[in-house]
Protein backbone atom coordinates (compact mmCIF):
# COMPACT_ATOMS: atom_id res chain seq x y z
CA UNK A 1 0.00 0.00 0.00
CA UNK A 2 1.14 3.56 -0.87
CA UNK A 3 2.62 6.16 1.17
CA UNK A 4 2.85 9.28 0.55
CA UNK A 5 6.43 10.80 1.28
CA UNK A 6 5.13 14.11 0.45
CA UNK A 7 3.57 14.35 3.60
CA UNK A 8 5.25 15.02 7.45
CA UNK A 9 4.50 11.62 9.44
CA UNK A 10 2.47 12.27 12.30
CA UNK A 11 3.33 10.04 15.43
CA UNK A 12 0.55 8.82 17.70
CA UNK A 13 0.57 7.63 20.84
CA UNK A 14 -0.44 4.08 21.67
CA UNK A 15 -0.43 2.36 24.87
CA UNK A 16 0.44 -1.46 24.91
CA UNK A 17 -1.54 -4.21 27.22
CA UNK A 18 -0.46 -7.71 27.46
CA UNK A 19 -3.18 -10.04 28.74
CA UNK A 20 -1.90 -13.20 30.36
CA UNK A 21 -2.25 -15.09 33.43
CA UNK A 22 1.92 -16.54 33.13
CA UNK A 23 3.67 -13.56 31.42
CA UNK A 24 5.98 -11.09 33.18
CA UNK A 25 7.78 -8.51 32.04
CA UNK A 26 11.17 -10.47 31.92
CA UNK A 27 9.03 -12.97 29.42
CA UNK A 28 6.51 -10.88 27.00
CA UNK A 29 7.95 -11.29 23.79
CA UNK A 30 4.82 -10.77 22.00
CA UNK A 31 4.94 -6.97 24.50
CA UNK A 32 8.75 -6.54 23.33
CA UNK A 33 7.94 -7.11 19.80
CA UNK A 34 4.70 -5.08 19.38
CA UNK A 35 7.06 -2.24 21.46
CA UNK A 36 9.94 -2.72 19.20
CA UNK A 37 7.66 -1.86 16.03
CA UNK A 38 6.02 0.89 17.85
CA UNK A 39 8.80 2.91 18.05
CA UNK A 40 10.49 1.91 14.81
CA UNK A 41 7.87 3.35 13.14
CA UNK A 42 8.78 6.70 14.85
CA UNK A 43 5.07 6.36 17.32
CA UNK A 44 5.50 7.00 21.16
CA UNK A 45 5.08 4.33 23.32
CA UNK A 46 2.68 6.29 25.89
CA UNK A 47 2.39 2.77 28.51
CA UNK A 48 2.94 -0.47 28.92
CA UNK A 49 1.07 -3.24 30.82
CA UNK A 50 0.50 -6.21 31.93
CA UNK A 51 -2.89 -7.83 33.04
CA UNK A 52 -4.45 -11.47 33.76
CA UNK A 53 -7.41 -12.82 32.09
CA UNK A 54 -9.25 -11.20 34.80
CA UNK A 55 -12.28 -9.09 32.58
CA UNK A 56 -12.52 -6.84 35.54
CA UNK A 57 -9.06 -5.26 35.53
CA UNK A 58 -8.50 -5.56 31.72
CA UNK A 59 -12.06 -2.90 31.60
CA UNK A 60 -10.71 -0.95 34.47
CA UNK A 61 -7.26 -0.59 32.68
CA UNK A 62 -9.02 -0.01 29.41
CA UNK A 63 -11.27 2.85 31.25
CA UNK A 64 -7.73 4.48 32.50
CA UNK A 65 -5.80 4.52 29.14
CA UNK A 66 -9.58 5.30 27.58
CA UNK A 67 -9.83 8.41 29.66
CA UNK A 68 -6.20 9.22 29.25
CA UNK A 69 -5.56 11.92 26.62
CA UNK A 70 -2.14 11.46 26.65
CA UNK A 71 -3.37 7.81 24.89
CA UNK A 72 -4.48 7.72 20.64
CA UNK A 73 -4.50 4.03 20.52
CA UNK A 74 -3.68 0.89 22.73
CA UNK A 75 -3.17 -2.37 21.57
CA UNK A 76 -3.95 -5.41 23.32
CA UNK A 77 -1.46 -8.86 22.76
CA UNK A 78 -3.49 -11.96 23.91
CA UNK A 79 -7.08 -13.62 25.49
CA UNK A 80 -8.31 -13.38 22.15
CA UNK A 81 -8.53 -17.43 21.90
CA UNK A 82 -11.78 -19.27 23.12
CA UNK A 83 -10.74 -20.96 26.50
CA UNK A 84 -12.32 -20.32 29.35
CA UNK A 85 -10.16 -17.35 30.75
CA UNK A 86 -9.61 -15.56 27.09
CA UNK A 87 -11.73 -13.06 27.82
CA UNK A 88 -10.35 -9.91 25.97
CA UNK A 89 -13.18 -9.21 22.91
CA UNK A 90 -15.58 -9.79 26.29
CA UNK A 91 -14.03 -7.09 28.04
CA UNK A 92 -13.62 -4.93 25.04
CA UNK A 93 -17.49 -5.03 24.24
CA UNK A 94 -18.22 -3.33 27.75
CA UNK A 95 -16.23 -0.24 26.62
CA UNK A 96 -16.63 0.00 23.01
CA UNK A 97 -18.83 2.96 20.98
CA UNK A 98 -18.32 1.04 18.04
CA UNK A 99 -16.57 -2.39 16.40
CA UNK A 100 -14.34 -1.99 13.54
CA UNK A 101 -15.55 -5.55 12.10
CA UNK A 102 -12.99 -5.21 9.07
CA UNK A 103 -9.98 -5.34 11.47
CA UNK A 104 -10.86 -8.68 13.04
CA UNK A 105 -11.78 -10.20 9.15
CA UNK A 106 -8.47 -9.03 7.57
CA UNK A 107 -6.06 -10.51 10.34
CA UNK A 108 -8.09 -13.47 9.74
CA UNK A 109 -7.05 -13.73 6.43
CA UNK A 110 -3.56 -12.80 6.76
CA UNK A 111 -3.30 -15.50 9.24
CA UNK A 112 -4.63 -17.69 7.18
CA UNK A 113 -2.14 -17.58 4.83
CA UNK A 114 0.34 -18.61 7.41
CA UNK A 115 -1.28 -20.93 9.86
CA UNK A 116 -4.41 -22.07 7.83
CA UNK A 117 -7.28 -22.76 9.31
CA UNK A 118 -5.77 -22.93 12.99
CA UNK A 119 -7.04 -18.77 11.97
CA UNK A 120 -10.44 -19.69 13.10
CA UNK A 121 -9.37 -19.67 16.53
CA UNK A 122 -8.55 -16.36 16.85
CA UNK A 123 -10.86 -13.82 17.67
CA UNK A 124 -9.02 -10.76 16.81
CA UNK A 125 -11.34 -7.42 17.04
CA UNK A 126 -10.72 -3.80 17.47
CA UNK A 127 -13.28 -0.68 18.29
CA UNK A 128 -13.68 2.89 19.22
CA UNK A 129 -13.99 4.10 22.51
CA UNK A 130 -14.71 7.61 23.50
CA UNK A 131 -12.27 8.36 20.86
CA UNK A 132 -9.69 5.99 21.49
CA UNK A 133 -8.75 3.25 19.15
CA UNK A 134 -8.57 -0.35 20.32
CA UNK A 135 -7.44 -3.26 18.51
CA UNK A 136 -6.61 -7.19 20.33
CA UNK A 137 -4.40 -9.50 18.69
CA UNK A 138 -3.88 -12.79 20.17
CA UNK A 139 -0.75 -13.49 22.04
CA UNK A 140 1.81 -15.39 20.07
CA UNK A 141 4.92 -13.54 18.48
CA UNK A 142 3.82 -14.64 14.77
CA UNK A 143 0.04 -13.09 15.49
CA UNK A 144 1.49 -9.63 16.87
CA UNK A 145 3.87 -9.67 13.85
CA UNK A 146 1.17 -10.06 11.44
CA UNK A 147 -0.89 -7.58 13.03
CA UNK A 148 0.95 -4.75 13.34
CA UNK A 149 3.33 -5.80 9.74
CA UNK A 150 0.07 -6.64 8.17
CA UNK A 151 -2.44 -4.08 9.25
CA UNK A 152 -1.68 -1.61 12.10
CA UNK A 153 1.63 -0.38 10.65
CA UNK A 154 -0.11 1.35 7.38
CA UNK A 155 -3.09 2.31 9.14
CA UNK A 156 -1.47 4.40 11.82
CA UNK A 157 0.77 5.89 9.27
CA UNK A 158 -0.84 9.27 8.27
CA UNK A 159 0.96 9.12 4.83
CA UNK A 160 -0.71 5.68 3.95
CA UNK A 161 -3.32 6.12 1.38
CA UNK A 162 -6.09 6.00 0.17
CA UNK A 163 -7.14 6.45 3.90
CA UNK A 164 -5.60 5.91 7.37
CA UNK A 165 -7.14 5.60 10.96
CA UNK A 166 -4.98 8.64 11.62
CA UNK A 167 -6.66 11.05 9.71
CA UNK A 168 -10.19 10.20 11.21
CA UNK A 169 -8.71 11.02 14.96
CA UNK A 170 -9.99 14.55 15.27
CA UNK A 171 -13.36 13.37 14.28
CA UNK A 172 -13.85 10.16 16.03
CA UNK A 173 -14.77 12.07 19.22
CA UNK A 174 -18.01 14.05 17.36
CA UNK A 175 -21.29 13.06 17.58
């Protein structure tokens, strides 16, 4: 996909939330990875956490970061599966405005390409909330990789084009 060099890059700031019940921050290379790419791409890394599957403190953290106009975007890195304590899309739904359906489809069909249909598991989703963007990838190193190389890297360039998620921050806060 194009981008435009003609125009300045515009960093955002995205807050980064691992969701596991066994990773620290001595072991979250899916976290390190995600931050790595983050920054390479010239964004700020505005927080990092970690949470367990606990729905209760992923919302609350989600309401914090939400409310937090210091934070454009967070990204979430795991509970996305369909076990008992993947609870992350759950937890998203009680703070969303509204689903970005598309976002959850295409890393479907990324993955796909790599992992067949193992994809299916996956419940991969992202939203709008009170003006913040939110998108879950499960946990594994390959799924944050294709993620953010497949999706998340063009759309939160403001220079990608035809359109970004960039461009529509000023307005996603209008009703």
């Amino acid at each position: 996909m194009p981008i435009d060099e003609s125009i300045a890059f515009t960093p955002i700031r995205i807050a980064l939330l691992t969701i596991s019940d066994t990773r620290t921050p001595e072991d979250d290379r899916s976290g390190d990875i995600l931050a790595e790419r983050v920054r390479a791409a010239g964004h700020d890394l505005a927080d990092r956490a970690i949470e367990i599957d606990a729905i209760d403190r992923i919302v609350a953290r989600l309401h914090r970061w939400i409310d937090d106009l210091w934070i454009d975007c967070i990204i979430t890195t795991g509970g996305t599966g369909v076990t008992g304590r993947d609870v992350t899309p759950e937890a998203l739904a009680r703070v969303r405005d509204k689903d970005i359906p598309g976002f959850g489809e295409l890393f479907r069909w990324l993955s796909y390409e790599k992992i067949g249909t193992s994809t299916i598991q996956s419940r991969a989703c992202a939203c709008v909330a009170r003006g913040t963007y939110i998108f879950a990838l499960p946990g594994s190193t390959g799924a944050v990789k294709d993620g953010w190389d497949g999706i998340l890297a063009s759309q939160l360039d403001n220079r990608h084009k035809p359109c970004n998620f960039v461009e529509l921050m000023p307005r996603l806060r209008e009703v």
